[in-house]
N, C-alpha and C. Protein backbone atom coordinates (compact mmCIF):
# COMPACT_ATOMS: atom_id res chain seq x y z
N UNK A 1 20.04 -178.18 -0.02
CA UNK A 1 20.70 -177.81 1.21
C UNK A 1 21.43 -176.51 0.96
N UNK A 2 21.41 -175.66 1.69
CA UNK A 2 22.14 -174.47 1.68
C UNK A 2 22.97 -174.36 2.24
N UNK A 3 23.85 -174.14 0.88
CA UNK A 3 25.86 -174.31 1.40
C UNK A 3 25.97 -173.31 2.84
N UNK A 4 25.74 -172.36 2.21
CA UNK A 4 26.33 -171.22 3.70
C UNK A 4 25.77 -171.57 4.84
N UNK A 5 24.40 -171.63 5.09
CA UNK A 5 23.97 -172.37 6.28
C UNK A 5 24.69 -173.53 7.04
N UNK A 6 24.67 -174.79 6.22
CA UNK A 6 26.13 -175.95 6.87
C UNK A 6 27.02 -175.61 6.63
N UNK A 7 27.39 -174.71 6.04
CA UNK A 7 28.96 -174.81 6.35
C UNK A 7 29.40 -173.83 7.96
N UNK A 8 28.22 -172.84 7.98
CA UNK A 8 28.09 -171.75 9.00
C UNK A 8 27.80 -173.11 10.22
N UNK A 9 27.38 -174.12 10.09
CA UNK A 9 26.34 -174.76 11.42
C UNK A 9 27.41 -175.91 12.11
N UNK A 10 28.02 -176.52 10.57
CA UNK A 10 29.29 -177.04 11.15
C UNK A 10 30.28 -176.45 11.89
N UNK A 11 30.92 -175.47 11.78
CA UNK A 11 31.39 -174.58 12.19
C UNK A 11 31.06 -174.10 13.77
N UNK A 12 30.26 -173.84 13.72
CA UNK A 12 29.86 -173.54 14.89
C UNK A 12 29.76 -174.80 15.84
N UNK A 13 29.10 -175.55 15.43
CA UNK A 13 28.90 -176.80 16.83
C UNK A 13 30.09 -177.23 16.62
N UNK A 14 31.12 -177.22 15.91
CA UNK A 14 32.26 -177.33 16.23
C UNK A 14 32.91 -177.27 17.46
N UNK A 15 33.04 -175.59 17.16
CA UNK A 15 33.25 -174.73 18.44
C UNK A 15 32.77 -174.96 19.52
N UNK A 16 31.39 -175.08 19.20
CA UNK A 16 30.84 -175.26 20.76
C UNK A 16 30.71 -176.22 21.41
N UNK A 17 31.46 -177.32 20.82
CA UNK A 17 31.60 -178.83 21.34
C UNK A 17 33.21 -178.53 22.13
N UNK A 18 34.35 -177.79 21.73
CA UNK A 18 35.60 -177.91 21.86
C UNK A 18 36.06 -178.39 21.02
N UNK A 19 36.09 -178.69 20.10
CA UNK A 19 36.62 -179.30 19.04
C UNK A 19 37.59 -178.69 17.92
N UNK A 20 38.80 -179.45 17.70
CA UNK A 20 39.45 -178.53 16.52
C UNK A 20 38.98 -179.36 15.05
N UNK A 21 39.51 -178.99 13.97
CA UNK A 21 38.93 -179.43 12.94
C UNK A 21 39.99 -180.71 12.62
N UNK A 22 40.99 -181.12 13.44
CA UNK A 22 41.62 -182.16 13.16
C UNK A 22 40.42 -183.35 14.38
N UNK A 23 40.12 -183.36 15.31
CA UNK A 23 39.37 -184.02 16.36
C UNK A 23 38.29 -184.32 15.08
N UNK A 24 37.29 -183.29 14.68
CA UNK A 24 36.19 -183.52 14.02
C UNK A 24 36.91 -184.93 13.02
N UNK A 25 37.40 -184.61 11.70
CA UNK A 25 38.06 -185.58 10.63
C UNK A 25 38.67 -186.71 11.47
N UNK A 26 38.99 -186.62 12.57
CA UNK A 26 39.38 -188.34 13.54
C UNK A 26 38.31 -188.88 13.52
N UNK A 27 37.53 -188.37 13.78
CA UNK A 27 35.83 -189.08 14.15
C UNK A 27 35.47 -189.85 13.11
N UNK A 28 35.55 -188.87 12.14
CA UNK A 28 34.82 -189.03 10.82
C UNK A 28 35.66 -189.78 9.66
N UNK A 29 36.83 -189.97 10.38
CA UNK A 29 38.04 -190.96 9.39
C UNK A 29 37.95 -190.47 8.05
N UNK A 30 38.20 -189.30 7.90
CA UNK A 30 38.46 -188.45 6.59
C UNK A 30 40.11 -187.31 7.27
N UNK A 31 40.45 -186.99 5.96
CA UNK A 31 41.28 -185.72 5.83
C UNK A 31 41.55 -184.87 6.52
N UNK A 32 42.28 -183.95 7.34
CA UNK A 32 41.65 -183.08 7.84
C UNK A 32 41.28 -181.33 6.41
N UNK A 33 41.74 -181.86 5.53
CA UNK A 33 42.20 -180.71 4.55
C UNK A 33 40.56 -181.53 3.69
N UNK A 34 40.33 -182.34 3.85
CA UNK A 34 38.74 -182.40 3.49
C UNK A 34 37.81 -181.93 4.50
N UNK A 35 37.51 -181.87 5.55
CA UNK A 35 36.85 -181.68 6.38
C UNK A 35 37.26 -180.46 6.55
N UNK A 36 38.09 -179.69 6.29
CA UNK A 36 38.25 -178.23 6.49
C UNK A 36 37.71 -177.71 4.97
N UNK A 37 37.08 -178.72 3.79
CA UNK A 37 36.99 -178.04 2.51
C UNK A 37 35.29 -178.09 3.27
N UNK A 38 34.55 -178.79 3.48
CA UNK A 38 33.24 -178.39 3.68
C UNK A 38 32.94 -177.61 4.60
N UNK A 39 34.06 -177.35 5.74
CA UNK A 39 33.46 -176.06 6.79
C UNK A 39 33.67 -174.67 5.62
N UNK A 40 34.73 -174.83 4.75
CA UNK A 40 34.75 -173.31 4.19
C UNK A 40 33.82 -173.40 2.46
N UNK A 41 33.16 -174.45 2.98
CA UNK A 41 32.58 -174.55 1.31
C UNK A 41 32.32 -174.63 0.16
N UNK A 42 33.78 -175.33 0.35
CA UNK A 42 34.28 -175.39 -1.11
C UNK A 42 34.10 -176.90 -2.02
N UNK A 43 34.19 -177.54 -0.79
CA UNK A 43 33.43 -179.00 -0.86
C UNK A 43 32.06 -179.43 -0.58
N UNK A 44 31.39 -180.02 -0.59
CA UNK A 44 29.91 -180.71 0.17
C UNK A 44 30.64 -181.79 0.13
N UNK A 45 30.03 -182.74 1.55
CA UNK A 45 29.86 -183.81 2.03
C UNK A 45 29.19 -184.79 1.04
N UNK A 46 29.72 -186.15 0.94
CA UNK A 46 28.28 -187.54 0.36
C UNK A 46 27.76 -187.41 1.81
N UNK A 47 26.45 -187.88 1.95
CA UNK A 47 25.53 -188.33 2.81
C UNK A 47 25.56 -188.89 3.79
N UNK A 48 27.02 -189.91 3.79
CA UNK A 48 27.21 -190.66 4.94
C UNK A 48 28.02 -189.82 5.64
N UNK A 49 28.71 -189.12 5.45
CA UNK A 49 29.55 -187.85 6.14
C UNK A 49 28.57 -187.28 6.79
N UNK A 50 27.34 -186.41 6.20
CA UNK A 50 26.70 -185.51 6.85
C UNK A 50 25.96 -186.64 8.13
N UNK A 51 25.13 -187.76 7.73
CA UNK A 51 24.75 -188.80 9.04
C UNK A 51 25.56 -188.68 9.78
N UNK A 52 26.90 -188.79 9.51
CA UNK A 52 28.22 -189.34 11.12
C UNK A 52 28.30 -187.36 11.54
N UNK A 53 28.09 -186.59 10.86
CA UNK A 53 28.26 -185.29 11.53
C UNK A 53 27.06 -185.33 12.57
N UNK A 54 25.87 -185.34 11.72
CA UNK A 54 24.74 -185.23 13.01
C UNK A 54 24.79 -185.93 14.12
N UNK A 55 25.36 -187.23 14.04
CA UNK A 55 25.60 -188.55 15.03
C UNK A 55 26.55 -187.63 15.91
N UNK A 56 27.68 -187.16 15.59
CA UNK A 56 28.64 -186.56 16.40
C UNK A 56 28.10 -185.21 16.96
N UNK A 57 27.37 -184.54 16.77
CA UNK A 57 26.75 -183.61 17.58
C UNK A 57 25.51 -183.89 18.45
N UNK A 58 25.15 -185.09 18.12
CA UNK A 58 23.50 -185.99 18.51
C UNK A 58 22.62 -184.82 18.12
N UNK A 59 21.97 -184.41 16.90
CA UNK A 59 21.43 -183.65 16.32
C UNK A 59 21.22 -184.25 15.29
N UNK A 60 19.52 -184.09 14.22
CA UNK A 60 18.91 -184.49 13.60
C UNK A 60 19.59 -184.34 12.33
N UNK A 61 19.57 -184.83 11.40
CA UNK A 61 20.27 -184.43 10.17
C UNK A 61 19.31 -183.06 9.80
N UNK A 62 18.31 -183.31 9.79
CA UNK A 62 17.58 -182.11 9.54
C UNK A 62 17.80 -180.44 9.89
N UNK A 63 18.12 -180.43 11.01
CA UNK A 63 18.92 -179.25 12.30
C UNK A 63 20.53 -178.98 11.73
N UNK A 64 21.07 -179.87 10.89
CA UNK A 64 22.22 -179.75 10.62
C UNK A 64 22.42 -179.46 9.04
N UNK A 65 21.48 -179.51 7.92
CA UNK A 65 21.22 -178.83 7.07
C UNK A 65 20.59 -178.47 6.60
N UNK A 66 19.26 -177.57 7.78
CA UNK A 66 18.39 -176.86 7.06
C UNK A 66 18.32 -175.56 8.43
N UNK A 67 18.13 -174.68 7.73
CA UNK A 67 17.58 -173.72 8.94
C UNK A 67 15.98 -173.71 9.07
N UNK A 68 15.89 -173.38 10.39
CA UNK A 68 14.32 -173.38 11.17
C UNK A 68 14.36 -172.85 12.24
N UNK A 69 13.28 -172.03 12.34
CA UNK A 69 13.20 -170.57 13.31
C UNK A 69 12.87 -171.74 14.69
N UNK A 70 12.52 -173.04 14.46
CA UNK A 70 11.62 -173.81 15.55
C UNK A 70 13.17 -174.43 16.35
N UNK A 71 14.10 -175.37 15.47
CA UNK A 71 14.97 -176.04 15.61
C UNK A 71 16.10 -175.03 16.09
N UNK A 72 16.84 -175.58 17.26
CA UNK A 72 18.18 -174.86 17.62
C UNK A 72 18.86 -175.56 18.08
N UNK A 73 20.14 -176.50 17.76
CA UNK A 73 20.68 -177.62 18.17
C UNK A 73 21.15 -177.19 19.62
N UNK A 74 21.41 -177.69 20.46
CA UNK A 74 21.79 -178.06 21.75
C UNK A 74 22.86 -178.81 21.71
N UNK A 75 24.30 -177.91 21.82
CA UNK A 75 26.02 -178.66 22.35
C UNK A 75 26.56 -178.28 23.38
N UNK A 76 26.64 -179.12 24.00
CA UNK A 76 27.44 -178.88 25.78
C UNK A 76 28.75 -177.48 25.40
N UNK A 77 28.84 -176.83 25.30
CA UNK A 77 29.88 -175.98 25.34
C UNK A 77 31.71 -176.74 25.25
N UNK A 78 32.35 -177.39 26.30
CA UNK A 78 33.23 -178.34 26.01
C UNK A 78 32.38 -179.77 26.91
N UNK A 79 33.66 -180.68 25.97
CA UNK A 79 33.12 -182.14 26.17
C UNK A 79 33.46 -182.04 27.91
N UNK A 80 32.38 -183.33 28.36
CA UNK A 80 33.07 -183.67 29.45
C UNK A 80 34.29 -184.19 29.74
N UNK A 81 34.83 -184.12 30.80
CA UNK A 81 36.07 -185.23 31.03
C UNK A 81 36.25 -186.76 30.57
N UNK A 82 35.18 -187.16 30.81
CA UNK A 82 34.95 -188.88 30.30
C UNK A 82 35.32 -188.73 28.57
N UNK A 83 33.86 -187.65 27.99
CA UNK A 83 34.21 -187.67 26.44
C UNK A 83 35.46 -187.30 25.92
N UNK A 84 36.28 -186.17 26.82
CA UNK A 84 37.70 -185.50 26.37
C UNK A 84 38.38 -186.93 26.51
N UNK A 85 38.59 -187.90 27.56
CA UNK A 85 39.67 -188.92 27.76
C UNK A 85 39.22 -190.19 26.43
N UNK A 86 37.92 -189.83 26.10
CA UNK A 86 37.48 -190.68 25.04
C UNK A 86 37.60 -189.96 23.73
N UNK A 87 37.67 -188.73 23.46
CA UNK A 87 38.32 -188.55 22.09
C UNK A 87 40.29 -188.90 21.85
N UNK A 88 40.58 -188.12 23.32
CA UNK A 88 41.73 -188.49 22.95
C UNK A 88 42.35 -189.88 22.85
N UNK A 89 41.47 -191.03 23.44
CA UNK A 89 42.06 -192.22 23.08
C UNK A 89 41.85 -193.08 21.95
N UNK A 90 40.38 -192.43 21.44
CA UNK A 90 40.09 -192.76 19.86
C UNK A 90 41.32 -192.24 19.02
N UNK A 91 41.42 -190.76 19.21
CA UNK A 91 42.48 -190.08 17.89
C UNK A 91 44.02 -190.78 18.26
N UNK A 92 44.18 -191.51 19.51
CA UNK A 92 45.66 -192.06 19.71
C UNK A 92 45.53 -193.11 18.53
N UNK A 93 44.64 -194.33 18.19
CA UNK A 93 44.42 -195.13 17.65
C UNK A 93 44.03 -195.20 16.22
N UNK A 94 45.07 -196.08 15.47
CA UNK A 94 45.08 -195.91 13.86
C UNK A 94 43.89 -196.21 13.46
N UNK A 95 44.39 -195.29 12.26
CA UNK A 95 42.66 -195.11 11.62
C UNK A 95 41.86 -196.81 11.23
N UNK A 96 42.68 -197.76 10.73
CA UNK A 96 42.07 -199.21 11.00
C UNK A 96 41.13 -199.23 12.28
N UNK A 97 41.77 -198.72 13.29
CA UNK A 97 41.33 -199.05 14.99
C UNK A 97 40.39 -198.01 14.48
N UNK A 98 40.31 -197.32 14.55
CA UNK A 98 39.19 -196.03 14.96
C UNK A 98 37.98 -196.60 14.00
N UNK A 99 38.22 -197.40 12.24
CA UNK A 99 36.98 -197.91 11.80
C UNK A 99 36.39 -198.79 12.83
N UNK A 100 37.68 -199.47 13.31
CA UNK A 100 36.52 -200.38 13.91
C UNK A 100 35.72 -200.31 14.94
N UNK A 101 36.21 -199.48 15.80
CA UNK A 101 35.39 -198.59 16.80
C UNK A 101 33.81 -198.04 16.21
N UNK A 102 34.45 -197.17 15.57
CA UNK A 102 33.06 -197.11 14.84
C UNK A 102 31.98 -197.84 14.59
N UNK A 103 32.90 -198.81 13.76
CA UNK A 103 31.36 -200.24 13.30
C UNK A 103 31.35 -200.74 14.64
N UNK A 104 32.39 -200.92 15.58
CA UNK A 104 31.53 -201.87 16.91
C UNK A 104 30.31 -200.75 17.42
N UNK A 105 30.69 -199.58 17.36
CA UNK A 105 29.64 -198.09 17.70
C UNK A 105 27.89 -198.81 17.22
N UNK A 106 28.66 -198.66 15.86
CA UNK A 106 27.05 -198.72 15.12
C UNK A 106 26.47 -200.00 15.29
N UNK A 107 26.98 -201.22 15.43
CA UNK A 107 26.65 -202.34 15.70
C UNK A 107 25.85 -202.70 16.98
N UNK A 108 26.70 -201.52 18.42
CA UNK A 108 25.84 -201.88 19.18
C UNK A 108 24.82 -200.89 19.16
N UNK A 109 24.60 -199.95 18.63
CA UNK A 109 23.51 -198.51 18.86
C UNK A 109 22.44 -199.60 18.14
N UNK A 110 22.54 -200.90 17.22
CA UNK A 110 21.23 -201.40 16.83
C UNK A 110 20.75 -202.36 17.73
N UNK A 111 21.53 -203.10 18.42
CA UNK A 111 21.12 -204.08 19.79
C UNK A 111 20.17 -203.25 20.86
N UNK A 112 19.20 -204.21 20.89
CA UNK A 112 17.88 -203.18 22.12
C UNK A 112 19.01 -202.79 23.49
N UNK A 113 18.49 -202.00 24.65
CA UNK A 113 19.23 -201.84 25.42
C UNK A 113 18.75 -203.19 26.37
């Protein structure tokens, strides 16, 4: 994986989601002084970090650390209103609450619709 590339790609869909780098690390129930070490590169991600990044942009893991002249991720510019009233009521809620959000997340994304 090529550092400068993700660290350049995080970065960016960052931005172009609205997002500050404390919002991103709520999501991702890490640091924000970790999650600010892999946007500037000084860190890499384990694996399950980079999955919950792609999950949080809905982008392929692939699109998120590799470049390709074919692939160009697609981020709404800012969140909608629904998603803005839904980050901010995730990041109100302790990080216990926010795991469990999560696993209820992933729990139901495997139930058929």
């Amino acid at each position: 994986m090529g550092c400068a590339f993700f660290t350049k790609q995080i970065r960016t869909l960052r931005k172009k989601a609205g997002y500050t780098q404390e919002d991103v690390s709520r999501l991702l129930n890490i640091q924000r002084q970790t999650y600010c070490n892999y946007e500037n590169g000084t860190r890499m991600p384990p694996l399950e970090i980079i999955i919950a990044l792609a999950e949080v942009y809905q982008i392929s893991v692939d699109a998120l650390v590799r470049e390709t002249p074919e692939e160009h991720p697609a981020v709404s510019p800012t969140p909608s209103t629904a998603e803005a009233k839904l980050l901010h009521d995730f990041s109100s809620l302790s990080s216990p609450k926010q795991k469990e959000v999560f696993e209820f997340i992933q729990f139901k994304k495997q139930l058929p619709d």
